[in-house]
PDB file of N, CA and C in Angstrom:
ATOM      1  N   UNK A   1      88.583 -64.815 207.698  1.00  0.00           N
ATOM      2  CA  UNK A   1      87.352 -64.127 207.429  1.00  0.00           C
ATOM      3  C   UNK A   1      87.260 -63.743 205.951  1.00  0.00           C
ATOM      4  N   UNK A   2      88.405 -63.270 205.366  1.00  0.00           N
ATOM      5  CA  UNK A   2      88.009 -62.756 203.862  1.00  0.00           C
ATOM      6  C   UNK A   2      88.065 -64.277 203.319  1.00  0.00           C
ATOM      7  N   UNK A   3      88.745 -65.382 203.565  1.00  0.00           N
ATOM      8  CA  UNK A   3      88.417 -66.643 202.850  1.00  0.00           C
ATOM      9  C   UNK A   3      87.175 -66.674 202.620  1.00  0.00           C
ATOM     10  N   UNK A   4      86.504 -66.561 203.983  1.00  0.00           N
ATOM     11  CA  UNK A   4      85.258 -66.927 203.782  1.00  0.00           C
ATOM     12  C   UNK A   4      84.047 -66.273 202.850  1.00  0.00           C
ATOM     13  N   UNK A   5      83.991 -64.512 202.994  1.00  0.00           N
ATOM     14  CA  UNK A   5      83.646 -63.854 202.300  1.00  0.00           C
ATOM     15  C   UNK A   5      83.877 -64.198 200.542  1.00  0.00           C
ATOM     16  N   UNK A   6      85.403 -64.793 200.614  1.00  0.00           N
ATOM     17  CA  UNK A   6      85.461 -65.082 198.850  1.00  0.00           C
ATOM     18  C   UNK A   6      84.488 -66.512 198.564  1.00  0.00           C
ATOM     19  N   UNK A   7      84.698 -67.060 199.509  1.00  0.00           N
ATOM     20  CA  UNK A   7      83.997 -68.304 199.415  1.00  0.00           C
ATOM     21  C   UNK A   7      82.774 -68.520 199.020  1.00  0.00           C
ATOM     22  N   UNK A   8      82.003 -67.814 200.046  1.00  0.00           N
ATOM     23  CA  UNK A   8      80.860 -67.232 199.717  1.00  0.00           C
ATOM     24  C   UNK A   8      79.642 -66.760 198.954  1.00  0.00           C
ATOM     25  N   UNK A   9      81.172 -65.715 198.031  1.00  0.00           N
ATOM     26  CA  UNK A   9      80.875 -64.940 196.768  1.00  0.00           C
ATOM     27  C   UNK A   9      80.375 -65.615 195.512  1.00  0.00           C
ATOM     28  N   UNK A  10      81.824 -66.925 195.823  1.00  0.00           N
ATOM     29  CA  UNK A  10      82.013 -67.498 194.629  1.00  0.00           C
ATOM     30  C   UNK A  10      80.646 -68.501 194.716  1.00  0.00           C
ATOM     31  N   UNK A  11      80.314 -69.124 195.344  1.00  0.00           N
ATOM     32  CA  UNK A  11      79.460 -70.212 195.725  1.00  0.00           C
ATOM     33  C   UNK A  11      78.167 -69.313 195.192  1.00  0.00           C
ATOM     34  N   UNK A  12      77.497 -68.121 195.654  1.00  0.00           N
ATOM     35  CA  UNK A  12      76.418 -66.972 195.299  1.00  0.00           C
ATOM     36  C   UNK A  12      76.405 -67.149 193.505  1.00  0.00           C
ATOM     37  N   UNK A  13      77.621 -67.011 193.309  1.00  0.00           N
ATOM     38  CA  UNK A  13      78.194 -66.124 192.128  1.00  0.00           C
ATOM     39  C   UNK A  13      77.825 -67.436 190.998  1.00  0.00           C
ATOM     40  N   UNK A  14      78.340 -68.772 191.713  1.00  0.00           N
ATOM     41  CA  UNK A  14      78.093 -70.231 191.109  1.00  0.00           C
ATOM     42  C   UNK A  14      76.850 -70.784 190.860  1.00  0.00           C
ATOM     43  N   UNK A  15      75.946 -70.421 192.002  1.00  0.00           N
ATOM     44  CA  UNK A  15      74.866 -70.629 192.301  1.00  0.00           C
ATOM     45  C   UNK A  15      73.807 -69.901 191.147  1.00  0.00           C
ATOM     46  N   UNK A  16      73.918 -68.568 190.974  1.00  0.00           N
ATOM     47  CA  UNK A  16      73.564 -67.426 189.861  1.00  0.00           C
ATOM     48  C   UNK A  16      73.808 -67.912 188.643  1.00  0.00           C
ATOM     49  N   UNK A  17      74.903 -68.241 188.308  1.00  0.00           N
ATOM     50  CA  UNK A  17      75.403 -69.131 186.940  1.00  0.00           C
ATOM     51  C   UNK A  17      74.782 -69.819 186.539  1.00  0.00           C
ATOM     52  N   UNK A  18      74.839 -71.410 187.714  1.00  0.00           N
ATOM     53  CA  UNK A  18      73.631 -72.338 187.093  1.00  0.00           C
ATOM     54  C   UNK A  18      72.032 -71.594 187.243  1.00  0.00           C
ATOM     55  N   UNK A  19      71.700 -71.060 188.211  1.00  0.00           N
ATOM     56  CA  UNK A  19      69.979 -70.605 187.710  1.00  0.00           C
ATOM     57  C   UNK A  19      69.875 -70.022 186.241  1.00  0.00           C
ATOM     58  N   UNK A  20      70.868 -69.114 186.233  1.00  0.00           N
ATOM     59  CA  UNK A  20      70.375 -68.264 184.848  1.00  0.00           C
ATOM     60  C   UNK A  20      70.617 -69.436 183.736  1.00  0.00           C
ATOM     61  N   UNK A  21      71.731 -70.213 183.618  1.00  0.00           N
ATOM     62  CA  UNK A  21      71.501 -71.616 182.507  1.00  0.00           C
ATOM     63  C   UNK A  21      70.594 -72.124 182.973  1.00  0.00           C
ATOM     64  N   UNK A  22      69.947 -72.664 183.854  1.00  0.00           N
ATOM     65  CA  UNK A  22      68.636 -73.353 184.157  1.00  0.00           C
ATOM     66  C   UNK A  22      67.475 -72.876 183.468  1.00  0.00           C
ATOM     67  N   UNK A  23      67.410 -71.328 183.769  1.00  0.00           N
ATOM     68  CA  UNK A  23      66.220 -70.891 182.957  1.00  0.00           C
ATOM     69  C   UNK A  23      66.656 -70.884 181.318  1.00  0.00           C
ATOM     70  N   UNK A  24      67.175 -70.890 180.828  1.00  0.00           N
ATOM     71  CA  UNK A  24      67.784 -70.351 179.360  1.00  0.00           C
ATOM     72  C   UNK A  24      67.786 -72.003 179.090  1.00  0.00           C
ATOM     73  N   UNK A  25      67.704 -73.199 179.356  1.00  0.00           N
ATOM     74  CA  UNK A  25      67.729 -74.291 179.173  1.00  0.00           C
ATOM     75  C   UNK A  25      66.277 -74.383 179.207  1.00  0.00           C
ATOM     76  N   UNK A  26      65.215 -73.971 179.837  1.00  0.00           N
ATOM     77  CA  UNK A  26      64.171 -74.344 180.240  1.00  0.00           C
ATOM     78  C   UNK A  26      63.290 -73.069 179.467  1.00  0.00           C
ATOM     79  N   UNK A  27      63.941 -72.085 178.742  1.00  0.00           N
ATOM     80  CA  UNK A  27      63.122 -71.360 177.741  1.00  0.00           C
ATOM     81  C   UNK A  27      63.619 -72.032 176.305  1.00  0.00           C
ATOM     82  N   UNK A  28      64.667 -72.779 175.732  1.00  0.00           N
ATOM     83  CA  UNK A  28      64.571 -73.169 174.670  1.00  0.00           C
ATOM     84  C   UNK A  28      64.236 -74.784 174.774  1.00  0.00           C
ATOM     85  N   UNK A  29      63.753 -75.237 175.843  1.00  0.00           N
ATOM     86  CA  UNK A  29      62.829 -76.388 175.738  1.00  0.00           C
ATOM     87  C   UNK A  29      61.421 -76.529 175.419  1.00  0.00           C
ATOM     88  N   UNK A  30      60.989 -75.047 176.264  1.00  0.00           N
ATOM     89  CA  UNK A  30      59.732 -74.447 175.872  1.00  0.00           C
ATOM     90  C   UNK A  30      59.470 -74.160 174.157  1.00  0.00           C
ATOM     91  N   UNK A  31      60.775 -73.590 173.961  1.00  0.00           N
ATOM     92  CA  UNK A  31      60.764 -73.077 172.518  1.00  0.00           C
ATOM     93  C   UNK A  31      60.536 -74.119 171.735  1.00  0.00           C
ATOM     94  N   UNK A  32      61.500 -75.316 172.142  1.00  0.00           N
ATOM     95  CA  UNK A  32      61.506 -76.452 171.339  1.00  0.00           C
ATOM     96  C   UNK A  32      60.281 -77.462 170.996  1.00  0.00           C
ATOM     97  N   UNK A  33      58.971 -77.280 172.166  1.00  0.00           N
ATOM     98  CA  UNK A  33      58.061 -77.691 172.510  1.00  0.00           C
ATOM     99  C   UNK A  33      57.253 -77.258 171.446  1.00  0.00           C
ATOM    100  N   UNK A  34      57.191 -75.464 171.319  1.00  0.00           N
ATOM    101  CA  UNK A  34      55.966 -75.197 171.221  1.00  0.00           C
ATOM    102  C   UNK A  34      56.234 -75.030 169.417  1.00  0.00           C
ATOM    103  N   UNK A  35      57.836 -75.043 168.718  1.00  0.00           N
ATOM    104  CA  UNK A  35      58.061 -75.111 167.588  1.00  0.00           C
ATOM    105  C   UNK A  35      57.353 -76.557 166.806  1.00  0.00           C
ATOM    106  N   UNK A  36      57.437 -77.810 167.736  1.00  0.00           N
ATOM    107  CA  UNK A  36      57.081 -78.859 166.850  1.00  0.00           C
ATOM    108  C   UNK A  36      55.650 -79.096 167.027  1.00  0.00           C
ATOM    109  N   UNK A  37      55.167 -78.334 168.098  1.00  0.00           N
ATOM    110  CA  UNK A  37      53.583 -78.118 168.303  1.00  0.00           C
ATOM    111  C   UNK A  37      53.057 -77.698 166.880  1.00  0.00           C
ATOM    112  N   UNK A  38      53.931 -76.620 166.468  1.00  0.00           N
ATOM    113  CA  UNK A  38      53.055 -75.895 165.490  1.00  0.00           C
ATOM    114  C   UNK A  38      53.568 -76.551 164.190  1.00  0.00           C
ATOM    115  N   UNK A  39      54.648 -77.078 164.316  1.00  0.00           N
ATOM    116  CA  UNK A  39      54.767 -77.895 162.915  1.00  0.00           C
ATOM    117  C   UNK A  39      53.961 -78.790 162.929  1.00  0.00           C
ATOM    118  N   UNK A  40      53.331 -80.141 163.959  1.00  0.00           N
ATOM    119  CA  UNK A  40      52.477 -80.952 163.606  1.00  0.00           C
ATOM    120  C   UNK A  40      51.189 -80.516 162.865  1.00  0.00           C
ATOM    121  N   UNK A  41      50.876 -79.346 163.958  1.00  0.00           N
ATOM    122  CA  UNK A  41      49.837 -78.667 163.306  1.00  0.00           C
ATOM    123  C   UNK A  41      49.603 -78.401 161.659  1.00  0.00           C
ATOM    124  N   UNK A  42      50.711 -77.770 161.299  1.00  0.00           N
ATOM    125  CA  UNK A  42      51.317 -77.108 160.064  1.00  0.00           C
ATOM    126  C   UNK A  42      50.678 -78.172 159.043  1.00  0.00           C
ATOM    127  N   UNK A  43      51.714 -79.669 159.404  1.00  0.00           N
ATOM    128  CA  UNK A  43      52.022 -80.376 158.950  1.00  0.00           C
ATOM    129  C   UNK A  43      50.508 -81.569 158.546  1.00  0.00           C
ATOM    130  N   UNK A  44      49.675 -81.656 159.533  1.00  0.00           N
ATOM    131  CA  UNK A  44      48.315 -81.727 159.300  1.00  0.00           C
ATOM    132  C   UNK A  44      47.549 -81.231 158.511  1.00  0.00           C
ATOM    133  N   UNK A  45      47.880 -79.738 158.589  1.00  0.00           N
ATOM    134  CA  UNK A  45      46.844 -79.243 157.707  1.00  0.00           C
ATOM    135  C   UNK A  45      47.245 -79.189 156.325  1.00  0.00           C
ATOM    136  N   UNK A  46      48.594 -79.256 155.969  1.00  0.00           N
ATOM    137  CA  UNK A  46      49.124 -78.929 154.398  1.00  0.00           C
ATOM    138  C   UNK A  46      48.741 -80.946 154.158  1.00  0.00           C
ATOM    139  N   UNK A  47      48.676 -81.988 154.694  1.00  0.00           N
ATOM    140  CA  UNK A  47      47.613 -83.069 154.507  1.00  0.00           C
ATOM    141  C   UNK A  47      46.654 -83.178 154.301  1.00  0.00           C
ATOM    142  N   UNK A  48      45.698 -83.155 154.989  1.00  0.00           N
ATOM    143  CA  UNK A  48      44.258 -82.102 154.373  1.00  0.00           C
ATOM    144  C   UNK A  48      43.958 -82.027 153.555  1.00  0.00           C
ATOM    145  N   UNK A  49      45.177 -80.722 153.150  1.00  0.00           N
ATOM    146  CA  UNK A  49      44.795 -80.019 151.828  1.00  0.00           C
ATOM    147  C   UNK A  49      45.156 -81.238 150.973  1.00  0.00           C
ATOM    148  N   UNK A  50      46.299 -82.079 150.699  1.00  0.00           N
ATOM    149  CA  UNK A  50      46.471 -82.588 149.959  1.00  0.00           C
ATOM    150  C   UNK A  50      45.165 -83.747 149.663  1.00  0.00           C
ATOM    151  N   UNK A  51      44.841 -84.315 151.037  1.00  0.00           N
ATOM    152  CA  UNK A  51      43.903 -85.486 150.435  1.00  0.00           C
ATOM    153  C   UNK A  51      42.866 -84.960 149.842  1.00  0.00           C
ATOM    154  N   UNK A  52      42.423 -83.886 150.603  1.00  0.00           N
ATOM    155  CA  UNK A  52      41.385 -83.039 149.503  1.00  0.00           C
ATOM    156  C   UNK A  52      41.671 -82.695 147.874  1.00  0.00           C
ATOM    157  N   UNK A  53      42.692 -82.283 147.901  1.00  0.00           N
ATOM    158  CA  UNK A  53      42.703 -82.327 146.315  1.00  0.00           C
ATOM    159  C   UNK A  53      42.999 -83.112 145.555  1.00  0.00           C
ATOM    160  N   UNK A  54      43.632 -84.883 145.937  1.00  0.00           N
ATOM    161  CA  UNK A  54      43.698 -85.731 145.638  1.00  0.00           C
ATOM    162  C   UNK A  54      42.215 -86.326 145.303  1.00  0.00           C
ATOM    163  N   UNK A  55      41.245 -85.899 146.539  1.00  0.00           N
ATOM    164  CA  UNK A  55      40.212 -86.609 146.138  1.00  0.00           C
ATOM    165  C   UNK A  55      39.484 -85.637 145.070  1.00  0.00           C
ATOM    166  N   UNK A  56      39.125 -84.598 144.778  1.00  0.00           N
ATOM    167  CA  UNK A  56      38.961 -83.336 143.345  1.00  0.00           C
ATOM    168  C   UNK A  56      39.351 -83.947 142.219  1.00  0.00           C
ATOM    169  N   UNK A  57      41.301 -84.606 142.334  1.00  0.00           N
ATOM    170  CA  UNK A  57      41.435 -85.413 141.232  1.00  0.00           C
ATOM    171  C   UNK A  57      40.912 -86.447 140.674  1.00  0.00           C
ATOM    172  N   UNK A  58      40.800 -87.390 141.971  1.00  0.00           N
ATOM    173  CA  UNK A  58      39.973 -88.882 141.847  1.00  0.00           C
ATOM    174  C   UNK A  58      38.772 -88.793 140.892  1.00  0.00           C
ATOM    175  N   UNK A  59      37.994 -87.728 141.863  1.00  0.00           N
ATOM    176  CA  UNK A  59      36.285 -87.915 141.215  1.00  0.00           C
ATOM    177  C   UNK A  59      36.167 -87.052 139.997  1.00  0.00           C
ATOM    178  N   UNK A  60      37.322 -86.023 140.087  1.00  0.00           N
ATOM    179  CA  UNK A  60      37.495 -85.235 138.385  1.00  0.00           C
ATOM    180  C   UNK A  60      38.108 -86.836 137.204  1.00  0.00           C
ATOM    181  N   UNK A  61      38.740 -87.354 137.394  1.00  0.00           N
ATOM    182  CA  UNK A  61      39.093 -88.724 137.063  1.00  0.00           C
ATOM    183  C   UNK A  61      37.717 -89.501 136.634  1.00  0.00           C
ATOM    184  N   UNK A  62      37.558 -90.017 137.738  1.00  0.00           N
ATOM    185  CA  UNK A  62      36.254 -90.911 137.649  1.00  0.00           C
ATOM    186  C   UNK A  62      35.254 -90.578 136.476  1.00  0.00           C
ATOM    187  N   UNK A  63      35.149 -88.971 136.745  1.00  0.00           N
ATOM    188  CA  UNK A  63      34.101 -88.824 135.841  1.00  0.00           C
ATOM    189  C   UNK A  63      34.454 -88.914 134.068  1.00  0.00           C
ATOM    190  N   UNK A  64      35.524 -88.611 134.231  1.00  0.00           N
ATOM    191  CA  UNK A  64      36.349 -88.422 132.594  1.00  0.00           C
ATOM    192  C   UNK A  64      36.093 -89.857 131.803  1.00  0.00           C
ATOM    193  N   UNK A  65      36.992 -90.953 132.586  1.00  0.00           N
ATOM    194  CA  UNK A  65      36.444 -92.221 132.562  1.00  0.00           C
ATOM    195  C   UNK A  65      35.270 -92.956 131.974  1.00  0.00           C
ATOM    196  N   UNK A  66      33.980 -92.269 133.137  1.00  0.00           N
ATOM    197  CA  UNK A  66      32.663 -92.682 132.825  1.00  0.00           C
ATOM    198  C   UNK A  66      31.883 -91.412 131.320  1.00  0.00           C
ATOM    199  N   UNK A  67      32.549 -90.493 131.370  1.00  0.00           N
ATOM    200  CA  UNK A  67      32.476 -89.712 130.034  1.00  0.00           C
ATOM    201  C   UNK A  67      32.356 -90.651 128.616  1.00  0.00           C
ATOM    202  N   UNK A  68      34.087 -90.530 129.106  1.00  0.00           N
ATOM    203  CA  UNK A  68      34.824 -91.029 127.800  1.00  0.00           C
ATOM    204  C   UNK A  68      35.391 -92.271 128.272  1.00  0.00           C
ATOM    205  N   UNK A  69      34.890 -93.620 127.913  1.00  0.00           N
ATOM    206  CA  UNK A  69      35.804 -94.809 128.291  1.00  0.00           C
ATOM    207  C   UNK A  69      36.932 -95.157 127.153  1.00  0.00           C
ATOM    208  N   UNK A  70      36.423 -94.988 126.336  1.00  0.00           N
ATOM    209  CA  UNK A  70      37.437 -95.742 124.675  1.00  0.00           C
ATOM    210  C   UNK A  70      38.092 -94.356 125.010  1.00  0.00           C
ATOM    211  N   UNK A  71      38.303 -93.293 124.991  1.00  0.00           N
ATOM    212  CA  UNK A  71      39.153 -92.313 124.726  1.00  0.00           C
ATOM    213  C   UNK A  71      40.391 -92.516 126.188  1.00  0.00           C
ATOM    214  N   UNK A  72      40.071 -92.997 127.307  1.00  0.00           N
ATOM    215  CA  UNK A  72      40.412 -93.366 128.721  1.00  0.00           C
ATOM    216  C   UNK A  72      41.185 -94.532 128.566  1.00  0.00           C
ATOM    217  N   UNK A  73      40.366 -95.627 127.475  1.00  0.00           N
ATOM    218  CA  UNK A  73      41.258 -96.875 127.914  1.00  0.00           C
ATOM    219  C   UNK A  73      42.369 -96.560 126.615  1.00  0.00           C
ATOM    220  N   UNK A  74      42.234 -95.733 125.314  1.00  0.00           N
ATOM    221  CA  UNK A  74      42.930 -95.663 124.468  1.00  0.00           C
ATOM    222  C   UNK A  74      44.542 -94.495 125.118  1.00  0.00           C
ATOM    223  N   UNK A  75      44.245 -94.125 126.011  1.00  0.00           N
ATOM    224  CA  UNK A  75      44.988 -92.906 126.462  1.00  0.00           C
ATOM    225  C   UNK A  75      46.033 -93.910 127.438  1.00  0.00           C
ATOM    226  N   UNK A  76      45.197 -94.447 128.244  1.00  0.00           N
ATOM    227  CA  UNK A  76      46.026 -95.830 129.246  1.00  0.00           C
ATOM    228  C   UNK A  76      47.141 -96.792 128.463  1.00  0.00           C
ATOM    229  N   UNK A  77      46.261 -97.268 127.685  1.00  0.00           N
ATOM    230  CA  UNK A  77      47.255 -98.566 126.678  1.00  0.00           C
ATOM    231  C   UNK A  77      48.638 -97.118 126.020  1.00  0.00           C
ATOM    232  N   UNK A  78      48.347 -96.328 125.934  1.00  0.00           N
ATOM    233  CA  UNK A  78      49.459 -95.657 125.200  1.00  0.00           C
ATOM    234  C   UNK A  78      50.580 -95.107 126.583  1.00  0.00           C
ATOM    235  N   UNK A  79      50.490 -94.753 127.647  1.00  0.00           N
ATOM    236  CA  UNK A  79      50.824 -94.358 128.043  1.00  0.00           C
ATOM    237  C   UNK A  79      51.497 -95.800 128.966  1.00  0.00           C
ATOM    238  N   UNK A  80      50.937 -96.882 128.625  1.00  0.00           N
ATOM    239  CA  UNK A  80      51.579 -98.209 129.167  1.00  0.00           C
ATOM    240  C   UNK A  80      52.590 -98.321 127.817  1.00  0.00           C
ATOM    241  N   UNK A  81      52.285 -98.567 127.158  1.00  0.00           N
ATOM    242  CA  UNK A  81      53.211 -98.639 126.129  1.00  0.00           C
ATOM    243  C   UNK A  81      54.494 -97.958 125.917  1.00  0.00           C
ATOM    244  N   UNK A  82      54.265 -96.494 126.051  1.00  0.00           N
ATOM    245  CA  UNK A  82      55.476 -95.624 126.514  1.00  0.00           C
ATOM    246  C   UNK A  82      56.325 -96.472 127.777  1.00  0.00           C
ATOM    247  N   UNK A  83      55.411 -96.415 128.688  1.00  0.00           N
ATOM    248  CA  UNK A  83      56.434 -97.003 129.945  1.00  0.00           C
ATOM    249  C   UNK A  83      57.353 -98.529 129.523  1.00  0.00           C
ATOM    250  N   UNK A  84      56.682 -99.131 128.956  1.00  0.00           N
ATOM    251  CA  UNK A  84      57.337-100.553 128.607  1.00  0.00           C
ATOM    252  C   UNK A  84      58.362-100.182 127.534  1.00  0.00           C
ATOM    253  N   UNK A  85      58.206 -99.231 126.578  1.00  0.00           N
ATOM    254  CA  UNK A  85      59.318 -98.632 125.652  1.00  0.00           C
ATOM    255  C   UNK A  85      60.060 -98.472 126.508  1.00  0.00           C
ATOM    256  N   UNK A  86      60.372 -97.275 127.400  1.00  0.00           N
ATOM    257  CA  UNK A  86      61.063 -96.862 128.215  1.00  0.00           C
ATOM    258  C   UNK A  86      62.217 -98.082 129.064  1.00  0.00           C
ATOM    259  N   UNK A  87      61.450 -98.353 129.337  1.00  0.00           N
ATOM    260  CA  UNK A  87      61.785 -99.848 130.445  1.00  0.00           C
ATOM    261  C   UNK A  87      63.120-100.602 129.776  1.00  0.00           C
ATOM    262  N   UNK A  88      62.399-100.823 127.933  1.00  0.00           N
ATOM    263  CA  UNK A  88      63.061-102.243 127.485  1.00  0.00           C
ATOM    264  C   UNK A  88      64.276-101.317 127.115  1.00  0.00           C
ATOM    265  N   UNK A  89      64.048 -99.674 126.764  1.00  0.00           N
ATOM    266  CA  UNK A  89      65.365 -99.237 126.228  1.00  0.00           C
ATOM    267  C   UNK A  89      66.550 -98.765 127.590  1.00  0.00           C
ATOM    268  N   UNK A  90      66.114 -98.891 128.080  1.00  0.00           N
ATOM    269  CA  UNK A  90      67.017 -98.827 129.569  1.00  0.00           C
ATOM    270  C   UNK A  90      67.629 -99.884 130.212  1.00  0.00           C
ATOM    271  N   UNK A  91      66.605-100.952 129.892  1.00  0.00           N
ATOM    272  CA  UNK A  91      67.393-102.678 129.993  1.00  0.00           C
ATOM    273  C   UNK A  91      68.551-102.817 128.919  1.00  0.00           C
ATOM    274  N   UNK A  92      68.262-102.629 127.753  1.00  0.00           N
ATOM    275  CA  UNK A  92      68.669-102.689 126.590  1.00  0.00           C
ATOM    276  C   UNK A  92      70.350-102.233 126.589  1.00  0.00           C
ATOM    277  N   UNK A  93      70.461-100.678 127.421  1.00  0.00           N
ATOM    278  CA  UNK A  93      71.591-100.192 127.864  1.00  0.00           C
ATOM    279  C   UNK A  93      72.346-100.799 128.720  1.00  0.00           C
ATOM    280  N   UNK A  94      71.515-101.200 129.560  1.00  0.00           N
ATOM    281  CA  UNK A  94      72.278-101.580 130.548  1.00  0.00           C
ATOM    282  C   UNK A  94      72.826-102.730 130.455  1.00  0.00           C
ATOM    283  N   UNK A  95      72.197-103.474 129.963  1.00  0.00           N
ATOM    284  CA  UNK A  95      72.835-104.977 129.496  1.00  0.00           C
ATOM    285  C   UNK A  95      74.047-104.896 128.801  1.00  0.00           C
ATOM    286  N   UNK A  96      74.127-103.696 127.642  1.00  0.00           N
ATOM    287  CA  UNK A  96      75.506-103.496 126.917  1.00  0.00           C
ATOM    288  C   UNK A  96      76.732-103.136 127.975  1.00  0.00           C
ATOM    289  N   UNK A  97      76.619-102.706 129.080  1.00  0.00           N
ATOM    290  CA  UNK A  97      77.413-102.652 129.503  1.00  0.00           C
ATOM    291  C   UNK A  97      77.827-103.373 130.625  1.00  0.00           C
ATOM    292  N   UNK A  98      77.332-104.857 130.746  1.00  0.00           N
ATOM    293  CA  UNK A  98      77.506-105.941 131.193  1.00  0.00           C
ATOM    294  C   UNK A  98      78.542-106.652 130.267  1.00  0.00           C
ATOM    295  N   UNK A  99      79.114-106.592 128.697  1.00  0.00           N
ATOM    296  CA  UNK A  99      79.473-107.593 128.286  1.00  0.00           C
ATOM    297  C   UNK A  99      80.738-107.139 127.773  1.00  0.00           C
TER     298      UNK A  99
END
């Protein structure tokens, strides 16, 4: 008879164990749910914002452009020029230490 009573207990006692991990598994799934809920969200809207002010830049752009073209295309060619400086003096290095 007391076997059984321990038996019992333990089985109650086992039984209690897994429910309470069941729920505590099943509140940080919830948690886990409703965290990337609100990051998509988040994550949408800080997009948004960006294409929006990408496009502010564009048409702030555009217009500078149609302003000023010679001052636009003179600003471009220089700033290509820098980059190709850049470029050949970095090839330039690197090649020296090929030989």
């Amino acid at each position: 008879m007391a076997i059984t009573s321990r038996t019992s207990r333990a089985q109650s006692a086992t039984q209690s164990l897994a429910d309470e991990a069941l729920d505590k598994v099943r509140d940080l799934r919830y948690g886990a749910q409703d965290l990337a809920s609100k990051s998509i969200s988040a994550l949408g809207d800080t997009a948004s914002a960006a294409q929006q002010r990408l496009g502010r830049y564009a048409s702030t752009t555009g217009r500078y452009v149609s302003e000023q073209p010679v001052k636009s295309a003179l600003i471009a060619a220089a700033i290509g020029a820098a980059v190709a400086a850049i470029v050949m003096v970095a090839r330039s290095r690197r090649d020296r230490y090929y030989y």
